[in-house]
Protein backbone atom coordinates (compact mmCIF):
# COMPACT_ATOMS: atom_id res chain seq x y z
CA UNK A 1 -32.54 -0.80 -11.66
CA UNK A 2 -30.54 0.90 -9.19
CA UNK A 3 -26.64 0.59 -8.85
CA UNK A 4 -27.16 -1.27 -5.41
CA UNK A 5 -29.07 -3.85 -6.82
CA UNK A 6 -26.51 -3.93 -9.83
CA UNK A 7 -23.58 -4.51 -7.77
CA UNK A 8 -24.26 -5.03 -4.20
CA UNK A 9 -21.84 -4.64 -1.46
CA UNK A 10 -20.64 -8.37 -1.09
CA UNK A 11 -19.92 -9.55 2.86
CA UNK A 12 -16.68 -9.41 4.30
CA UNK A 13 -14.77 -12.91 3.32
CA UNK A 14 -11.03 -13.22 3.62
CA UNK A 15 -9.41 -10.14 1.53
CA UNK A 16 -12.55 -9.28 -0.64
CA UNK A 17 -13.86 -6.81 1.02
CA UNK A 18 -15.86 -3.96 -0.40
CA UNK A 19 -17.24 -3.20 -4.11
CA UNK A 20 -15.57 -0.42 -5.96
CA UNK A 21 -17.71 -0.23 -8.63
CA UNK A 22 -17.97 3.40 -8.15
CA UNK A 23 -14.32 4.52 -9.29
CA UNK A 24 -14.72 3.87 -12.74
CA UNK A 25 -15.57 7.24 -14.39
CA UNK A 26 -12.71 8.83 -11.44
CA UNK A 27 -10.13 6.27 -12.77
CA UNK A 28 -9.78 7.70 -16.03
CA UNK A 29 -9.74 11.48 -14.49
CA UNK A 30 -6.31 12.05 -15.64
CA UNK A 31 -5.44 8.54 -17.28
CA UNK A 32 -6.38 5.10 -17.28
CA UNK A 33 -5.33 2.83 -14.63
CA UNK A 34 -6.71 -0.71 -14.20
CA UNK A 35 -6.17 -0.92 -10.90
CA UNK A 36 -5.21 1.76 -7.65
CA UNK A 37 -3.08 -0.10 -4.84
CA UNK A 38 -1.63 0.84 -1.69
CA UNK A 39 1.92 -0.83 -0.54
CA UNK A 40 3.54 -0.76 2.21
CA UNK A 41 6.69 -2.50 2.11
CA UNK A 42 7.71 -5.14 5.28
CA UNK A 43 10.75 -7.66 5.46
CA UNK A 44 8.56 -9.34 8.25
CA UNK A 45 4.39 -8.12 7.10
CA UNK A 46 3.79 -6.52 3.80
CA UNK A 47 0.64 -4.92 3.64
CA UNK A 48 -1.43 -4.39 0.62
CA UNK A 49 -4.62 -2.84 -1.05
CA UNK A 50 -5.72 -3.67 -4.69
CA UNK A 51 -8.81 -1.64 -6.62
CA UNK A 52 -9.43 -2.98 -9.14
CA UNK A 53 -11.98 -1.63 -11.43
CA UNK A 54 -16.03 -3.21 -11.41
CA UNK A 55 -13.86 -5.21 -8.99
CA UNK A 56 -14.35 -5.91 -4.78
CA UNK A 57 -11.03 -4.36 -3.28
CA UNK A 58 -8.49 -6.77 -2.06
CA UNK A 59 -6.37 -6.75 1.04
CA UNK A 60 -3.03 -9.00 1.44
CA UNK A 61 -0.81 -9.50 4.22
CA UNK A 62 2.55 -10.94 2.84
CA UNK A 63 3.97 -11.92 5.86
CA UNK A 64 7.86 -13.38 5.54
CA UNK A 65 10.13 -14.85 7.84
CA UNK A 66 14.01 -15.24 7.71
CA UNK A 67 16.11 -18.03 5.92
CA UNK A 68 18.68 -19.47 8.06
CA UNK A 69 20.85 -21.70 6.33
CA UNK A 70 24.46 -20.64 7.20
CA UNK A 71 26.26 -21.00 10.92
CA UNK A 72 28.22 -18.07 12.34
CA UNK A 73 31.39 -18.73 14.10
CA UNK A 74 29.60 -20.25 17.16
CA UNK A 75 27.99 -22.38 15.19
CA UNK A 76 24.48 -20.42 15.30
CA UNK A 77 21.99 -20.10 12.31
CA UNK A 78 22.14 -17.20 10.70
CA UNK A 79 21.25 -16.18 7.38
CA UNK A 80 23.59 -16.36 4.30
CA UNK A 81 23.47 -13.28 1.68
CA UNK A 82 21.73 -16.01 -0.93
CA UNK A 83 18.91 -16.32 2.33
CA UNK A 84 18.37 -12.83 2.11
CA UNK A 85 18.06 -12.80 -1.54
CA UNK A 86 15.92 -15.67 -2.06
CA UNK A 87 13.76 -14.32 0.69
CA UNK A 88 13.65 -10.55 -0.72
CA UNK A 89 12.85 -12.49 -4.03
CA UNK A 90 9.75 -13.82 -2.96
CA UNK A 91 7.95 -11.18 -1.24
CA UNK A 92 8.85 -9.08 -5.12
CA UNK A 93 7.47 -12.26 -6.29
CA UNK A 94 3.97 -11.90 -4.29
CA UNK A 95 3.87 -8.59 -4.85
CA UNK A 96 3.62 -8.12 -8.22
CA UNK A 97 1.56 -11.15 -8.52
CA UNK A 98 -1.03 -9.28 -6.78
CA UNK A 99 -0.68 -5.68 -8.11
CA UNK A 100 -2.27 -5.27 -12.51
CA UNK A 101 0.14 -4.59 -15.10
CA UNK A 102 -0.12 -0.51 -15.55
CA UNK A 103 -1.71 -0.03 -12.06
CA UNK A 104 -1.28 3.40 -9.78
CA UNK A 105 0.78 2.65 -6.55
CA UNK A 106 1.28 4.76 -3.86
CA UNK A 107 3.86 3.23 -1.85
CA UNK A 108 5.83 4.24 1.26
CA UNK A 109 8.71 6.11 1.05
CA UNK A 110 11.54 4.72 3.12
CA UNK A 111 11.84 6.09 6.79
CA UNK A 112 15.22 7.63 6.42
CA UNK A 113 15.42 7.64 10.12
CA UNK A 114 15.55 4.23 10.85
CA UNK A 115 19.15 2.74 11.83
CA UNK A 116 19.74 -1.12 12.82
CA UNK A 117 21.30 -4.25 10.56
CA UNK A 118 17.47 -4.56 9.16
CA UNK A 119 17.99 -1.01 7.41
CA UNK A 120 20.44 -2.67 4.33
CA UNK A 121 17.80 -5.72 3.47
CA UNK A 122 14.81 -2.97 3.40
CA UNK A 123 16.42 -0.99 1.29
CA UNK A 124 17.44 -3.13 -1.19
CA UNK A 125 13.76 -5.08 -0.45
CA UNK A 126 12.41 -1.34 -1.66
CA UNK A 127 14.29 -0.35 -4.61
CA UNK A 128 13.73 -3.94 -6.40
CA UNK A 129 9.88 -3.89 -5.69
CA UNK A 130 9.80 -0.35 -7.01
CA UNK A 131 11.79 -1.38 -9.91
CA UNK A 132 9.87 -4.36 -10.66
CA UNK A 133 6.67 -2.17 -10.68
CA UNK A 134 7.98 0.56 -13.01
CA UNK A 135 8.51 -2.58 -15.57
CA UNK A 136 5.14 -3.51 -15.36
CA UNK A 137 4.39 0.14 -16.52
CA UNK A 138 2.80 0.77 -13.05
CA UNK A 139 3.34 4.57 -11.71
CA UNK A 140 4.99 4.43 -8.32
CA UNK A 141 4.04 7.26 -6.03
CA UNK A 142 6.32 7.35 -3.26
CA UNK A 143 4.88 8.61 -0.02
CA UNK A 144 6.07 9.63 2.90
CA UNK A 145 5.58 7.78 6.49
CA UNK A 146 4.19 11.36 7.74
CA UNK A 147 1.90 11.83 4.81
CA UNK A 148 0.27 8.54 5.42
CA UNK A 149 -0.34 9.21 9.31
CA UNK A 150 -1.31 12.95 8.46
CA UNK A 151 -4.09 11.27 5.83
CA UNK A 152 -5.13 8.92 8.44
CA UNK A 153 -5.56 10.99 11.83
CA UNK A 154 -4.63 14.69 10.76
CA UNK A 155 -1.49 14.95 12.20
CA UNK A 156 2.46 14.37 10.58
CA UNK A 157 3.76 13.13 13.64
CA UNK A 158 3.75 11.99 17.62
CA UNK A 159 2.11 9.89 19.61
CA UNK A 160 -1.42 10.88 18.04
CA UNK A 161 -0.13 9.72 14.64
CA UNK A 162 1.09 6.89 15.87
CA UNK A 163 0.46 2.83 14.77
CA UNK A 164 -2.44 2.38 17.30
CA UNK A 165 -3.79 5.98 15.88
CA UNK A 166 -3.80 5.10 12.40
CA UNK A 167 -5.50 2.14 12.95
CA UNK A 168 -8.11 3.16 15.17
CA UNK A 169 -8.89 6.04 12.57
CA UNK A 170 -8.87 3.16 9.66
CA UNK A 171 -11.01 1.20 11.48
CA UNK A 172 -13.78 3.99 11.94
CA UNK A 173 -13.78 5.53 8.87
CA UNK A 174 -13.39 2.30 6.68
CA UNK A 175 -15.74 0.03 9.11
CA UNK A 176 -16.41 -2.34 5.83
CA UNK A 177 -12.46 -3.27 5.33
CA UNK A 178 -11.04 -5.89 7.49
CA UNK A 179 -8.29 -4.65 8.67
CA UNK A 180 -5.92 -7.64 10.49
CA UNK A 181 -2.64 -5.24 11.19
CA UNK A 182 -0.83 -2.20 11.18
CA UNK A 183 0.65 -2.68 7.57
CA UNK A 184 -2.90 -3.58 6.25
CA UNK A 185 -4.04 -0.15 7.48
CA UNK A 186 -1.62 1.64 6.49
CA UNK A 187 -1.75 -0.27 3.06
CA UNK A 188 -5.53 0.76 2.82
CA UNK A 189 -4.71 4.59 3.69
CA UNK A 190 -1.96 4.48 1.21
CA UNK A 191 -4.42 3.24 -1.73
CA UNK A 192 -7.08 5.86 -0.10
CA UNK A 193 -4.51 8.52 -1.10
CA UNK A 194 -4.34 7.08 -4.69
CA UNK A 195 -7.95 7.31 -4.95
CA UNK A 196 -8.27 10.34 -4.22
CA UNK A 197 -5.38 11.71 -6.01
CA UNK A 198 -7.07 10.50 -8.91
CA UNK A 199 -10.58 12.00 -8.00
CA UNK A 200 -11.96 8.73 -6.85
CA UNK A 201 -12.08 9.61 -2.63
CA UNK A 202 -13.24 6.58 -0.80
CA UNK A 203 -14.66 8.81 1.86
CA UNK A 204 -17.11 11.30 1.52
CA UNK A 205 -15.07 13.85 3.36
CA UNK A 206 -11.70 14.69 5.48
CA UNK A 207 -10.68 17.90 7.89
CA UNK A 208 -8.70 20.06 6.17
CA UNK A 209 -5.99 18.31 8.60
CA UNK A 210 -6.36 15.46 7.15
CA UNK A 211 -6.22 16.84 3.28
CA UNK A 212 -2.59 18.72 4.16
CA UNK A 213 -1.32 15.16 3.88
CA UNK A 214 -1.96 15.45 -0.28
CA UNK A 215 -0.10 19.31 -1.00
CA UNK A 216 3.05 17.82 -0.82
CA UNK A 217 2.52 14.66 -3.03
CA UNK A 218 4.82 14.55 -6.57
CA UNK A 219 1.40 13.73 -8.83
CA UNK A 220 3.45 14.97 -11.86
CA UNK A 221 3.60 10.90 -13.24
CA UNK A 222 -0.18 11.02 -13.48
CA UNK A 223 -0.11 13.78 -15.82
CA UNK A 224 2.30 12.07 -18.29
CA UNK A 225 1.43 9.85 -21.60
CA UNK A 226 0.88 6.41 -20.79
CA UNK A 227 4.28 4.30 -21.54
């Protein structure tokens, strides 16, 4: 019987998307995982890919909006520190819900550029979901904004590597995902990376352009006993 018929490719239906039947043998290349995501962290629109082994991949849009429970001065709703705790709290919450005990994550490193009140909340928002994932024994990879858009389109940086780029080039070389926003795509080139790190590629091949995106990766936690 051939692997087709064993475990066919299931049609698209909300986040269940594609079989991944074929990363078992790759997932134990340097040591187990039981699952390879992609995160990429969002006060506003999380995005998320789950593989989990013999398992259809999963794709999760955690989408958030602000608590506004306290009055300013004027009298206008704003958000207390408790809000902006409680709200933090639950996208950790969904998170980790969704992402195996002992699973490989590559998520996004923070964009050290960006400046504005929203900076504070992220980072705290990133640190606790990373922290929360190390205590499920997961290994966190952190990756870089400009190693993501250099896996997806080949280039670091610019307009070509931009949010409409990536997803146009996550759209045509993963035509069986359904991709519903930026952070999903990204989220899906994120766990792409993971794959492959781990010998698993999702796609046949890359340009070399594309592959620059892995030489700078820290892979070193793959290499170490399991916890």
């Amino acid at each position: 019987m051939s692997l087709n018929a064993l475990f066919p490719t299931p049609q698209k239906s909300g986040a269940i998307v594609r079989e991944s039947f074929f990363a078992g043998e790759a997932f134990r290349a340097k040591r187990e995982f039981p699952a390879i995501a992609g995160l990429d962290l969002s006060m506003t629109s999380t995005g998320l890919a789950v593989d989990v082994l013999f398992q259809p991949v999963k794709l999760h849009r955690i989408q958030s909006k602000p608590i506004q429970s306290g009055k300013d001065a004027k009298g206008k709703r704003t958000a207390t520190w408790e809000d902006r705790r409680v709200r933090m709290a639950d996208i950790v919450r969904r998170v980790t819900e969704a992402v195996p005990e002992g699973s490989l994550v590559f998520l996004e490193a923070p964009s050290y550029g960006s400046t504005g009140t929203g900076t504070f909340d992220r980072s705290g928002l990133w640190w606790w979901v990373f922290s929360e994932l190390t205590a499920l024994q997961c290994v966190v990879v952190p990756v870089s904004p400009a190693q993501r858009m250099q896996y997806a389109t080949g280039k670091g940086g610019g307009a070509d590597a931009g949010k409409d780029a990536v997803i146009a080039a996550v759209v045509r070389r993963y035509p069986w995902a359904d991709v519903t926003g930026n952070d999903v795509a990204d989220a899906l080139v994120l766990m792409a990376m993971a794959r492959r790190a781990v010998g698993a590629p999702l796609e046949e091949a890359l340009p070399a352009a594309n592959l620059k995106a892995m030489d700078k990766l820290d892979l070193t936690a793959l290499d170490s006993p399991s916890r």
